[in-house]
Every structure is written in C-alpha cells, then in structure tokens.
N, C-alpha and C. Protein backbone atom coordinates (compact mmCIF):
# COMPACT_ATOMS: atom_id res chain seq x y z
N UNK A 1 5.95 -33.19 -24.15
CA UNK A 1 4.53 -33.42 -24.09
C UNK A 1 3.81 -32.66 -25.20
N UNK A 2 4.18 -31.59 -25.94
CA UNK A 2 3.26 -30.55 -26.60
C UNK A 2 3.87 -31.19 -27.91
N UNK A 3 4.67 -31.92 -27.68
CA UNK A 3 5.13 -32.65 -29.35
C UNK A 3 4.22 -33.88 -29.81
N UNK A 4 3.75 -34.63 -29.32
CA UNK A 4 2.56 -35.30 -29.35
C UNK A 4 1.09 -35.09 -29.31
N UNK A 5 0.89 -33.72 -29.13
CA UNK A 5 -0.64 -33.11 -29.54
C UNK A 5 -0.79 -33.52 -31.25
N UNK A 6 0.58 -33.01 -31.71
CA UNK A 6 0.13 -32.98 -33.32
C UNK A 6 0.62 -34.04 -34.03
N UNK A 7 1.14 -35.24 -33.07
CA UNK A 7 1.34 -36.23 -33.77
C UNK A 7 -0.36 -37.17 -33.91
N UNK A 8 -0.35 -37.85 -35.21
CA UNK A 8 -1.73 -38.51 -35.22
C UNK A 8 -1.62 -40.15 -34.44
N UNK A 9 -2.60 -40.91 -33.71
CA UNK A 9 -2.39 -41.83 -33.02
C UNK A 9 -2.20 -43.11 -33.86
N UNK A 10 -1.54 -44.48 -33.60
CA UNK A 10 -1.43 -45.12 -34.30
C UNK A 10 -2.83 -46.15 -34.72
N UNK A 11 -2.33 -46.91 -35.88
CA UNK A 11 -3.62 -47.97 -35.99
C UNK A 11 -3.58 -48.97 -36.20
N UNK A 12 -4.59 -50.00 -35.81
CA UNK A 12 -4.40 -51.19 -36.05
C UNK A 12 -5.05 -51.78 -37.25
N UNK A 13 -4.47 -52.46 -38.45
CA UNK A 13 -4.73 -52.94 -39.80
C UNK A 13 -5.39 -54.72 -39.10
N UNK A 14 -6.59 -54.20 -39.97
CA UNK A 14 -7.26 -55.31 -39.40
C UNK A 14 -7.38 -56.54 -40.71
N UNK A 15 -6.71 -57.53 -40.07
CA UNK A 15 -6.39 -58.59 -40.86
C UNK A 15 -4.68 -59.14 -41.27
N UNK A 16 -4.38 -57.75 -41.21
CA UNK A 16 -2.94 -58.11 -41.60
C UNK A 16 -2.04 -59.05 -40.50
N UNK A 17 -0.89 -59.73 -41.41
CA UNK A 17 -0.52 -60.71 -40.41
C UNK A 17 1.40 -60.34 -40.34
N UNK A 18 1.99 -60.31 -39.86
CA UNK A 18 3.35 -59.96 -38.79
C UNK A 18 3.89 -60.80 -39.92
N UNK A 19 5.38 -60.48 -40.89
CA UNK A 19 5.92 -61.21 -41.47
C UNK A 19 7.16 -61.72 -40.73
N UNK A 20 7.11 -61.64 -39.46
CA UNK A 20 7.73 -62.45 -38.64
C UNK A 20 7.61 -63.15 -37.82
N UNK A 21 6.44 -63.08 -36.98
CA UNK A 21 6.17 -63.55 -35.68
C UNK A 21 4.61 -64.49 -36.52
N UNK A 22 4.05 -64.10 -37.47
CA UNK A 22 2.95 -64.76 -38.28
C UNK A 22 1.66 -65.22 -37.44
N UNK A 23 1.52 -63.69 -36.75
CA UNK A 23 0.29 -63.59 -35.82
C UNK A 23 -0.66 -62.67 -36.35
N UNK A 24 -1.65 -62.75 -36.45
CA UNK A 24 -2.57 -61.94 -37.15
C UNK A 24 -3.12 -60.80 -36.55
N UNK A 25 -3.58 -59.38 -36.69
CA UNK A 25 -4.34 -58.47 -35.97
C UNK A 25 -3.54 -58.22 -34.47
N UNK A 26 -1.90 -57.86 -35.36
CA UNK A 26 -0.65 -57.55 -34.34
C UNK A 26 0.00 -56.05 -34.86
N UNK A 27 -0.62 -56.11 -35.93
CA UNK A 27 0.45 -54.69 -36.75
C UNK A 27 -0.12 -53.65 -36.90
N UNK A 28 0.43 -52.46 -36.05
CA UNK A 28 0.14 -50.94 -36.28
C UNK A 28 0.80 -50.21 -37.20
N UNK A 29 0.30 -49.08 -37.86
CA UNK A 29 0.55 -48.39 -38.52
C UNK A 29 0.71 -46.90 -38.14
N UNK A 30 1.99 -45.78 -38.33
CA UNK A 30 2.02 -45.05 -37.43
C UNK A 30 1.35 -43.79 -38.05
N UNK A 31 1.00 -43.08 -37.49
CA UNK A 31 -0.24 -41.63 -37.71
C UNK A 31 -0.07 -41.48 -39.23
N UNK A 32 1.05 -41.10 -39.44
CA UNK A 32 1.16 -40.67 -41.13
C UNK A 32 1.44 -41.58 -41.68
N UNK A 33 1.39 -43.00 -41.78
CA UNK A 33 1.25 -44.17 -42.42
C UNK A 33 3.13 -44.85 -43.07
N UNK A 34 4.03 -43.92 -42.60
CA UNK A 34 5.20 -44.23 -42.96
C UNK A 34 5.92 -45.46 -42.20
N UNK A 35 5.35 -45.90 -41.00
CA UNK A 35 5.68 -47.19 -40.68
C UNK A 35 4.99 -48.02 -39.79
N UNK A 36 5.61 -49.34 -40.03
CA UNK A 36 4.43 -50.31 -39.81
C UNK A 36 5.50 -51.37 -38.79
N UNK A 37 4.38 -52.06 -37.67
CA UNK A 37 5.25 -52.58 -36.85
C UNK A 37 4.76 -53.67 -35.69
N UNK A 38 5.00 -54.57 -35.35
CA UNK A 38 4.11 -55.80 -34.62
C UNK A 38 4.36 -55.29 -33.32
N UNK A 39 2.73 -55.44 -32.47
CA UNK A 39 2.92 -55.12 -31.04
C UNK A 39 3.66 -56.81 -30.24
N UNK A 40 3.71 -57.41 -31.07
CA UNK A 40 3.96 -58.68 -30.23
C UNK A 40 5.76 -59.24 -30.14
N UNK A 41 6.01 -58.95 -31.62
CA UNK A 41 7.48 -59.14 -31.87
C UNK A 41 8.34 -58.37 -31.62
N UNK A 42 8.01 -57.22 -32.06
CA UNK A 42 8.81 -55.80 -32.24
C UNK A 42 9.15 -55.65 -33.71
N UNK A 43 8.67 -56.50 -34.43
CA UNK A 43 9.14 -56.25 -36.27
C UNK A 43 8.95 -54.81 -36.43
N UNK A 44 9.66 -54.24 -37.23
CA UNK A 44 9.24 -53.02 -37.76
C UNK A 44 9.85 -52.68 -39.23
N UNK A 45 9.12 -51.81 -39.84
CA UNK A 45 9.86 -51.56 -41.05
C UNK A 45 8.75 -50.15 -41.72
N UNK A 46 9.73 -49.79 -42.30
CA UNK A 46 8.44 -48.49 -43.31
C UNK A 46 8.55 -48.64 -44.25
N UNK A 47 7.59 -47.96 -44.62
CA UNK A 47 6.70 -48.14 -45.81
C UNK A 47 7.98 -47.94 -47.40
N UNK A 48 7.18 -48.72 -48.38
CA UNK A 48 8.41 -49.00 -49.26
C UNK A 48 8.53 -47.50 -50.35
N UNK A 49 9.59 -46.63 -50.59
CA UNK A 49 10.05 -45.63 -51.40
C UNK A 49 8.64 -45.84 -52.59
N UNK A 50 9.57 -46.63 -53.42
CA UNK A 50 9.28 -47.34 -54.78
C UNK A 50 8.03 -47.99 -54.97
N UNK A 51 7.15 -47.39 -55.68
CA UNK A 51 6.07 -48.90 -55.84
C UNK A 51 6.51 -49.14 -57.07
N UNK A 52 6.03 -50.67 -57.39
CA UNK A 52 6.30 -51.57 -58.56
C UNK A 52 5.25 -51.17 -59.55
N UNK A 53 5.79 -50.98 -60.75
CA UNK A 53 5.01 -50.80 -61.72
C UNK A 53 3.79 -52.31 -61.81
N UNK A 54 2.53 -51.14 -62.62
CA UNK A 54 1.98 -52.25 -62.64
C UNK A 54 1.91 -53.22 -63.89
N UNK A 55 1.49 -54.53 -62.86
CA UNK A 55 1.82 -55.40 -64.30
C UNK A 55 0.98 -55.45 -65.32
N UNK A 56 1.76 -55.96 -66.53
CA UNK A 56 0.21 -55.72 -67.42
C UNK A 56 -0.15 -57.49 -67.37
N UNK A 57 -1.62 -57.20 -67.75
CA UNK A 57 -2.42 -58.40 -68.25
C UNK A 57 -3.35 -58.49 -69.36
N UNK A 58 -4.28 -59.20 -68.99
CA UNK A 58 -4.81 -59.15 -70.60
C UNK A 58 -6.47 -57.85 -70.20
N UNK A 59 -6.58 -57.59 -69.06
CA UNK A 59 -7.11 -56.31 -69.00
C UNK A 59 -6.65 -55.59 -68.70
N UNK A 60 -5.50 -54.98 -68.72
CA UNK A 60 -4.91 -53.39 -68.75
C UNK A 60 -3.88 -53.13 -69.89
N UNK A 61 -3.75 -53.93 -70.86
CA UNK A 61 -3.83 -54.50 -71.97
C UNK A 61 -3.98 -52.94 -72.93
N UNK A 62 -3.59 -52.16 -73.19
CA UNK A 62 -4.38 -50.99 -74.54
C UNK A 62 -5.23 -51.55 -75.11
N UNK A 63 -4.42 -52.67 -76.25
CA UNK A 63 -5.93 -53.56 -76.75
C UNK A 63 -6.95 -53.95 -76.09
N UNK A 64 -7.28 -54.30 -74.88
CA UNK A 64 -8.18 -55.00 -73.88
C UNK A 64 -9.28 -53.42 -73.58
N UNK A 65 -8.53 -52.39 -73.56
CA UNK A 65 -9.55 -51.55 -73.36
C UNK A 65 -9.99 -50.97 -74.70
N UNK A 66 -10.01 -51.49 -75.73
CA UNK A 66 -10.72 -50.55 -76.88
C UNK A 66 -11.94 -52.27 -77.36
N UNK A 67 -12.81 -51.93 -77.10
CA UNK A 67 -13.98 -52.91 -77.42
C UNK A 67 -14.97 -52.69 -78.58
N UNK A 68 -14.88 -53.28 -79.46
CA UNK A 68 -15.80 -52.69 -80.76
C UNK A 68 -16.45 -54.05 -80.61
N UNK A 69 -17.62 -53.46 -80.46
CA UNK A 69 -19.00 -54.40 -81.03
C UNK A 69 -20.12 -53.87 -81.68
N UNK A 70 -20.81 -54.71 -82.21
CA UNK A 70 -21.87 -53.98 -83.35
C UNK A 70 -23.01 -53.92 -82.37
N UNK A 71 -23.48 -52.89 -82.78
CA UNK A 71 -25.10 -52.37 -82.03
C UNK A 71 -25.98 -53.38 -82.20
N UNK A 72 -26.87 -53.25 -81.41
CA UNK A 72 -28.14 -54.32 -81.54
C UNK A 72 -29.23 -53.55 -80.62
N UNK A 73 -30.48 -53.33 -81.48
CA UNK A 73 -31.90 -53.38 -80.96
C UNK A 73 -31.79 -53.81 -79.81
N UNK A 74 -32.47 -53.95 -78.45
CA UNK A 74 -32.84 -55.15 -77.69
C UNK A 74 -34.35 -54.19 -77.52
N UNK A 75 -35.29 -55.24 -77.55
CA UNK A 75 -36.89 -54.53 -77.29
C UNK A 75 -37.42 -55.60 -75.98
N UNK A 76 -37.38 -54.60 -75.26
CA UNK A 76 -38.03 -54.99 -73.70
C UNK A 76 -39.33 -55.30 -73.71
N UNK A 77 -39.84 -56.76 -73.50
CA UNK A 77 -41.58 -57.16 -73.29
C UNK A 77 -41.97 -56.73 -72.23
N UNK A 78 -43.34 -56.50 -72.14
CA UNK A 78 -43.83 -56.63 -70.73
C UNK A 78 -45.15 -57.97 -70.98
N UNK A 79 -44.53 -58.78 -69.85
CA UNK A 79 -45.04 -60.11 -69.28
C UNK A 79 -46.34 -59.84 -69.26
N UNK A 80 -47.00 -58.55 -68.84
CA UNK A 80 -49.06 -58.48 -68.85
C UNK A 80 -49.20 -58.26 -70.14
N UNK A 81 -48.64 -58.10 -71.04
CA UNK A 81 -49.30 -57.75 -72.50
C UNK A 81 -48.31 -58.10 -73.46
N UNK A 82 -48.45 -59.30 -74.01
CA UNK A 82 -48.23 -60.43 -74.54
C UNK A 82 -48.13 -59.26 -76.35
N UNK A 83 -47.19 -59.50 -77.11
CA UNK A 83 -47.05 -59.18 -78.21
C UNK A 83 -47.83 -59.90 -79.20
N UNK A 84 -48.49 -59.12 -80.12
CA UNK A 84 -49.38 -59.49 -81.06
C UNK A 84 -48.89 -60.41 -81.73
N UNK A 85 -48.23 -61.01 -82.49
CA UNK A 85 -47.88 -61.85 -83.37
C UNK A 85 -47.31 -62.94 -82.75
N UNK A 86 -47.62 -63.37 -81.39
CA UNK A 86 -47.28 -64.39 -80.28
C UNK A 86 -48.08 -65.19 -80.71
C-alpha cells in the first residue's frame, strides 16, 4: 500500500485511438509516461527507446532558414488625414 503513494496516477490521452482494438478515447498512459495501454483490449506497449531523426524538408532546410531580402520603407497613412499630394 505505501508503494503507491509515490506512484503518479494514470491518464487518459484524449483523442488517441487503440492500434488494435481501433476505439478511440481507450488509451492510458502510466504516471511517468513510459507506457501506454487500452482499457478495452488490453494492448499495451511502452514508449519507444529511439526517436527518429527528424526529417528534413524544404523548411528545416539550412538554406530555408537564412532569408535575405532587401529593405523597404513602408509609410503607414492615416485614413482622417489624407496626404498632401493626393
């Protein structure tokens, strides 16, 4: 009993769907997030070692993040007072 004070309670991932039983707003997650598991099926599995590198695209790209463009003025009107040469 005193071993479960300091365990944290489980949770329910809202939306996620059971990659077995393919029921939605079935899968808990346990206190420290290391495994995951359907109240309906019994699927279970933890959480994966390894994450996958990420992929590249054309925004995470090195080139994609260096942006050169030329400066430009922009001069803000105001709509009650109409510019002289209007």
């Amino acid at each position: 009993m005193a071993d479960n004070i300091d365990e944290k309670p489980k949770r329910f991932i809202a939306g996620a769907v059971c990659p077995r039983c393919g029921l939605m707003d079935r899968i808990v997650v346990s206190g420290d997030g290391e495994e995951r598991s359907c109240i309906d099926c019994g699927f279970s599995d933890d959480r994966p070692v390894h994450t996958p590198d990420q992929l590249s695209t054309r925004v995470t790209r090195p080139a994609a993040r260096r942006v050169e463009t030329e400066s430009q003025v922009v001069r803000l009107l105001d709509p009650s007072n109409p510019p002289d040469n209007a």
